[in-house]
N, C-alpha and C. Protein backbone atom coordinates (compact mmCIF):
# COMPACT_ATOMS: atom_id res chain seq x y z
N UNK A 1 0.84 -1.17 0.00
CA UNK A 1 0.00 0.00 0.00
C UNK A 1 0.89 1.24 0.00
N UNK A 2 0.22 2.25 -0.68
CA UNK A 2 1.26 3.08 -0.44
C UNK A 2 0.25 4.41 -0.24
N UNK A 3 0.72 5.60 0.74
CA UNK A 3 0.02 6.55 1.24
C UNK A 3 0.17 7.68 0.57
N UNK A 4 -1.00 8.45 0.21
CA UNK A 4 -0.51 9.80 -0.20
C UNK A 4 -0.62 11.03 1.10
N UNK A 5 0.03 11.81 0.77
CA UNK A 5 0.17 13.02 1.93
C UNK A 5 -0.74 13.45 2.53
N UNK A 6 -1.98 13.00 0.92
CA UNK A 6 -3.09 13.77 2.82
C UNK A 6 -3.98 12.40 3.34
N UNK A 7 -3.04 10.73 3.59
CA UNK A 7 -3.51 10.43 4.20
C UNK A 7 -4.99 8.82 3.21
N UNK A 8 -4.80 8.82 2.30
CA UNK A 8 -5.42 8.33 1.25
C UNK A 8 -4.44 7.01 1.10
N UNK A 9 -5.26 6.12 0.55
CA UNK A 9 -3.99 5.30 0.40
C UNK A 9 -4.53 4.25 -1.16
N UNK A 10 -3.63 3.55 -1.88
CA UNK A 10 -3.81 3.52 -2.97
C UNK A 10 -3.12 2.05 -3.27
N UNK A 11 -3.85 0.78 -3.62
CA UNK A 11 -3.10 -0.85 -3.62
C UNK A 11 -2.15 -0.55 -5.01
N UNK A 12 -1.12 -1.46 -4.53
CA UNK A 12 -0.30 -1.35 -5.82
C UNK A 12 -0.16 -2.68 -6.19
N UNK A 13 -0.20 -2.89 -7.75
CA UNK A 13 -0.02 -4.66 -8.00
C UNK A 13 0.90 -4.18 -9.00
N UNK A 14 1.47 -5.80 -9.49
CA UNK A 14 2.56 -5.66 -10.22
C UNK A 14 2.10 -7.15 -11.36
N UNK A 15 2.77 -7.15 -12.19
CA UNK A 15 2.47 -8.40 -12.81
C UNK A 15 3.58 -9.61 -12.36
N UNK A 16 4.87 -9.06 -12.22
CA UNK A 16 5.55 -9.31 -11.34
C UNK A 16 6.43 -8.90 -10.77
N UNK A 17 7.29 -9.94 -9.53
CA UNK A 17 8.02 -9.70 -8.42
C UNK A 17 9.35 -9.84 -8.58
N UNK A 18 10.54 -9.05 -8.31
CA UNK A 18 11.47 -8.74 -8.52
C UNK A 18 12.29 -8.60 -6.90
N UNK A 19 13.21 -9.37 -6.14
CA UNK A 19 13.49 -8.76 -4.98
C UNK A 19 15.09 -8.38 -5.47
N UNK A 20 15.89 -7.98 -6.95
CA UNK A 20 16.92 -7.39 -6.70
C UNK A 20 17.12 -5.89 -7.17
N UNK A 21 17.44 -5.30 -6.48
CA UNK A 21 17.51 -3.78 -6.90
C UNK A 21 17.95 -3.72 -8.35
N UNK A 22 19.29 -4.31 -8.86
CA UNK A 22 19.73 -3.82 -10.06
C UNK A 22 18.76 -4.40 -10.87
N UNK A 23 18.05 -5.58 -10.79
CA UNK A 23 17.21 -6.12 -12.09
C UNK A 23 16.13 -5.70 -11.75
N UNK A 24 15.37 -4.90 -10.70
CA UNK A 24 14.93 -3.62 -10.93
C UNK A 24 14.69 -2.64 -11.82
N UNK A 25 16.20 -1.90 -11.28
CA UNK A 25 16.30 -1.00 -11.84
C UNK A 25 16.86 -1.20 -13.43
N UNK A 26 16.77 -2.30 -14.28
CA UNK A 26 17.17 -2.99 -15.16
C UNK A 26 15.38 -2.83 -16.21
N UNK A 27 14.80 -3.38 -15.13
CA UNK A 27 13.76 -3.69 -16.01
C UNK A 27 12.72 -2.13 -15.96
N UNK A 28 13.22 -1.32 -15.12
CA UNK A 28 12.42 0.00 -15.32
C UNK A 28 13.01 0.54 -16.67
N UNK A 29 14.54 0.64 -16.30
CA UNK A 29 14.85 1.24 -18.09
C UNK A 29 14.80 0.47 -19.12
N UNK A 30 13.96 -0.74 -18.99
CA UNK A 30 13.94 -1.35 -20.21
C UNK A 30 12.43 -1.06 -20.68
N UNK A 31 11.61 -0.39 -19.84
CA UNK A 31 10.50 -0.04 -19.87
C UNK A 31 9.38 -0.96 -19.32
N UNK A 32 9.67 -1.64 -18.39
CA UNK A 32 8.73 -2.27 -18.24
C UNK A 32 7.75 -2.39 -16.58
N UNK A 33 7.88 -0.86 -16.48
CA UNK A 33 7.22 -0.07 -15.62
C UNK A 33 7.74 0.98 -14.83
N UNK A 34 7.07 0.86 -13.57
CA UNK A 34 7.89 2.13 -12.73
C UNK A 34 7.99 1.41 -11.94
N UNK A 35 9.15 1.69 -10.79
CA UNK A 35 9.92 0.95 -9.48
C UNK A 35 10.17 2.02 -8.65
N UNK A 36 9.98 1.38 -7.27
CA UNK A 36 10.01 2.06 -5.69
C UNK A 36 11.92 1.51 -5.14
N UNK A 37 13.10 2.23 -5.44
CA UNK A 37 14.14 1.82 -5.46
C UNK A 37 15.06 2.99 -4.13
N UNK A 38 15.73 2.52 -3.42
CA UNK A 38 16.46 3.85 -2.83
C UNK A 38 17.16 4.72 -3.87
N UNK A 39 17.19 6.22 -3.24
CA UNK A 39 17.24 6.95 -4.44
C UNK A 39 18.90 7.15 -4.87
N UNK A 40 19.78 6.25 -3.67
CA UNK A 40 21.20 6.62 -4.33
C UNK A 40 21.12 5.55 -4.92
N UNK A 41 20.45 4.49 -5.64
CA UNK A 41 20.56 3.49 -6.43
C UNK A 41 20.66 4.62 -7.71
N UNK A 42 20.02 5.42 -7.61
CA UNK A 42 19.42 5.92 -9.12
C UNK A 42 19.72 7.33 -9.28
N UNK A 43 20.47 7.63 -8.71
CA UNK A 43 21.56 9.22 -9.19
C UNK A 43 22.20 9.36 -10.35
N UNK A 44 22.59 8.66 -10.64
CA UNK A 44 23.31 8.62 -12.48
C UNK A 44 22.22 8.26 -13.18
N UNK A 45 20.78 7.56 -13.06
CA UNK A 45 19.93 7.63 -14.38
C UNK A 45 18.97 9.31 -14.24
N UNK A 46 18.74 9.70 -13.11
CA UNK A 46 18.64 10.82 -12.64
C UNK A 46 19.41 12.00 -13.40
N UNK A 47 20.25 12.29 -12.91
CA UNK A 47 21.61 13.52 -13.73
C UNK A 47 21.40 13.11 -15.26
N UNK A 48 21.60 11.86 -15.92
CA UNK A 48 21.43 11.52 -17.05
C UNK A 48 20.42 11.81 -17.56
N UNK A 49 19.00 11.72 -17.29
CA UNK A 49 17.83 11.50 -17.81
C UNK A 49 17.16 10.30 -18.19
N UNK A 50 17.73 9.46 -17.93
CA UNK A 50 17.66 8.14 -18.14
C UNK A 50 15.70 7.47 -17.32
N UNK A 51 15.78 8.11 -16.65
CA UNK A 51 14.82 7.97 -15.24
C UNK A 51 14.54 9.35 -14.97
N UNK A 52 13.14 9.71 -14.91
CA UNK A 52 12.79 10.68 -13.81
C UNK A 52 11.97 10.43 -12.71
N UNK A 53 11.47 11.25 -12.00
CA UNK A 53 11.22 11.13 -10.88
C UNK A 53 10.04 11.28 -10.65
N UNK A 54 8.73 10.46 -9.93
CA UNK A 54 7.52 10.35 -10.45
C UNK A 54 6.47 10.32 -8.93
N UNK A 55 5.47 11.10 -9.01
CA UNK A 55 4.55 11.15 -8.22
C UNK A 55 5.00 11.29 -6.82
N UNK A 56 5.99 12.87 -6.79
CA UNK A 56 6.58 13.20 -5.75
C UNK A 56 6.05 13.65 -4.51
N UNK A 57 4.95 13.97 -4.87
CA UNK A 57 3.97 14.59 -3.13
C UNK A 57 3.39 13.03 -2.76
N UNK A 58 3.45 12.09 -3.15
CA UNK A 58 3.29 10.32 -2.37
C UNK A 58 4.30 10.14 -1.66
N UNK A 59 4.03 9.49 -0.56
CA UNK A 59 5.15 9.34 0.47
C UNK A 59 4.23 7.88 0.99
N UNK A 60 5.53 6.54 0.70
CA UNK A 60 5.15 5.30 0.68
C UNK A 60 5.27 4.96 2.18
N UNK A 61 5.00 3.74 2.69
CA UNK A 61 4.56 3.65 4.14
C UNK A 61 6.10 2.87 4.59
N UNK A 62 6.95 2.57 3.72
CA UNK A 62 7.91 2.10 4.02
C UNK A 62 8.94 3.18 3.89
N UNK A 63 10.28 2.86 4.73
CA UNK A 63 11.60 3.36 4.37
C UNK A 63 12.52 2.59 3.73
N UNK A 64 13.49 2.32 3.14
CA UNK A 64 14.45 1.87 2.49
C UNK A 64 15.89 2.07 3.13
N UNK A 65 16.21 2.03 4.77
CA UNK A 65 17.19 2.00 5.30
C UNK A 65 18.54 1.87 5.18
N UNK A 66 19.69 2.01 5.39
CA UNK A 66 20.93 1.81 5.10
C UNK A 66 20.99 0.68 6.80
N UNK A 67 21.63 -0.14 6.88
CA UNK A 67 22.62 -1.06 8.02
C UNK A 67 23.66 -0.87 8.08
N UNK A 68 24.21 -1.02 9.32
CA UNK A 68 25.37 -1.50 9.56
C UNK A 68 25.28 -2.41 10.35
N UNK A 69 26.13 -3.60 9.95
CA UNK A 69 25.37 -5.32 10.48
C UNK A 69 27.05 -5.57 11.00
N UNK A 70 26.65 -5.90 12.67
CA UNK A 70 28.06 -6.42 13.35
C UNK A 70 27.26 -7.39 14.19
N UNK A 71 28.66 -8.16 14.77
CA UNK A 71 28.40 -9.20 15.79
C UNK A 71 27.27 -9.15 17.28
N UNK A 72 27.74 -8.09 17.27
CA UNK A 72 26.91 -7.61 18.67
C UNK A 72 27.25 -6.16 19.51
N UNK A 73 26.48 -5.90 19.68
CA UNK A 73 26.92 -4.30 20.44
C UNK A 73 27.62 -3.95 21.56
N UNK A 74 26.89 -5.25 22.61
CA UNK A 74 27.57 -5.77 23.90
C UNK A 74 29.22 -5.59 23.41
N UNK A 75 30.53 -5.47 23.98
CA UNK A 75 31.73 -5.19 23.64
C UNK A 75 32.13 -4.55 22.66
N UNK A 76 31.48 -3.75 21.89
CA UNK A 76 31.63 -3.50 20.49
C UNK A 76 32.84 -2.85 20.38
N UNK A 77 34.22 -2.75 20.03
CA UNK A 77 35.47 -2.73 19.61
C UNK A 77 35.46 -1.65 19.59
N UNK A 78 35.90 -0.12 20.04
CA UNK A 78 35.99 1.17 19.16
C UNK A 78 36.21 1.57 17.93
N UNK A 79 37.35 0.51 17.04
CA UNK A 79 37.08 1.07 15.98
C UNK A 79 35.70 0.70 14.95
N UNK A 80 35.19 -0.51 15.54
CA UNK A 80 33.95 -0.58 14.99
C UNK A 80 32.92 0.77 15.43
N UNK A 81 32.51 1.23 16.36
CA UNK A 81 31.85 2.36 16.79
C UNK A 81 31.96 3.33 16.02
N UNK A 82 33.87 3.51 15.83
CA UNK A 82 33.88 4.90 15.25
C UNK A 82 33.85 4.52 13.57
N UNK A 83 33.92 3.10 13.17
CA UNK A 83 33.57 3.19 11.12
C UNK A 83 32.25 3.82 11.26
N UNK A 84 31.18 3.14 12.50
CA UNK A 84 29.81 3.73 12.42
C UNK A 84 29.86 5.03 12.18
N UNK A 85 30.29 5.24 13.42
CA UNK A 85 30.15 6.96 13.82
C UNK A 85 30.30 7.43 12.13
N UNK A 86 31.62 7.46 11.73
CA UNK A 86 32.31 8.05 10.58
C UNK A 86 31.38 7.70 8.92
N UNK A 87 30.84 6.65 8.69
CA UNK A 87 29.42 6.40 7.95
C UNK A 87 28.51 7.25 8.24
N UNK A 88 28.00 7.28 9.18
CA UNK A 88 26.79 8.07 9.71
C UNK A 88 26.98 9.76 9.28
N UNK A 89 28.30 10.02 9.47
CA UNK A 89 28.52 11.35 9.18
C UNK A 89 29.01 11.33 7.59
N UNK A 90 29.23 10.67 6.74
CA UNK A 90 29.56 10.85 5.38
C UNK A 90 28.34 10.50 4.97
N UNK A 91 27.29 9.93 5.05
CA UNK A 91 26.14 9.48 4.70
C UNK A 91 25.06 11.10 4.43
N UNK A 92 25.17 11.54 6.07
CA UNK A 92 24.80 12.51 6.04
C UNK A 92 22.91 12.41 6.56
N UNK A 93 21.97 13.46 6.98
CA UNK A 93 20.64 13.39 6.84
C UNK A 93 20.24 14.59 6.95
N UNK A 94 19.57 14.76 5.92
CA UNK A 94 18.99 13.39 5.04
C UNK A 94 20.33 13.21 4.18
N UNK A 95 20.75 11.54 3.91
CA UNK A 95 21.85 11.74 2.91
C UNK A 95 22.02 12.55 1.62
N UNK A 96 23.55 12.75 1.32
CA UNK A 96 23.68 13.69 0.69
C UNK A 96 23.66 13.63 -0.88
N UNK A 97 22.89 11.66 -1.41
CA UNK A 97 22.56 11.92 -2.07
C UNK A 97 21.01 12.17 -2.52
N UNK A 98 20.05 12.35 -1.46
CA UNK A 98 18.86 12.87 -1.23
C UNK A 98 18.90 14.80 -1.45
N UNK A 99 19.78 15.51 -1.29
CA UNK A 99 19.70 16.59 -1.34
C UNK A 99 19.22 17.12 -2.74
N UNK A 100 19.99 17.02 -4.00
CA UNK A 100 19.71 16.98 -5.05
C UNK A 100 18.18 17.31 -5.08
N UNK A 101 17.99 16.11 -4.78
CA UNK A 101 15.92 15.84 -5.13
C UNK A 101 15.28 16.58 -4.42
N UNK A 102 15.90 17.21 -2.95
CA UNK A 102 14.76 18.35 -2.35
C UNK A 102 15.17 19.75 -2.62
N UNK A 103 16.11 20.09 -3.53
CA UNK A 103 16.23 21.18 -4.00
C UNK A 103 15.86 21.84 -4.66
């Protein structure tokens, strides 16, 4: 389902199911629909023209997260803490390749 801003919400079907981003984003520029992808997947078809950007006042009920996947937090090593820390701040928020699109 996916929500629009004021709250409306709208079923989405597909003919089919795809769970990898690049064959995804493979089969959108091959034309064979539109795709819900994170948006630094799609910065170079973006700048290019390749892809634009579609039905921007919808805001879907999901996020598309970034991880950072370790052993466990309990003891967590400092320099593991600080790759976090140091990701978190090159990433940026909203990341900095999200800026672009709210400009």
């Amino acid at each position: 389902m996916c929500r629009l801003f004021l709250g409306s919400r709208v079923k989405v079907q597909s003919n089919f199911k795809i769970d990898n981003a690049s064959a995804i984003l493979d089969a959108t520029k091959a034309g064979a629909g539109i795709a819900y992808l994170a948006s630094y997947l799609l910065e170079d078809e973006f700048e290019n023209g390749s892809l634009v950007q579609l039905l921007t006042e919808w805001k879907a009920d999901m996020e598309l997260p970034i991880y950072a996947v370790y052993p466990r937090r309990q003891h967590l090593p400092p320099k593991v803490r600080t790759f976090i820390d140091f990701l978190s701040q090159q990433v940026g928020n909203p990341p900095h390749w999200d800026k672009k699109l709210f400009n």
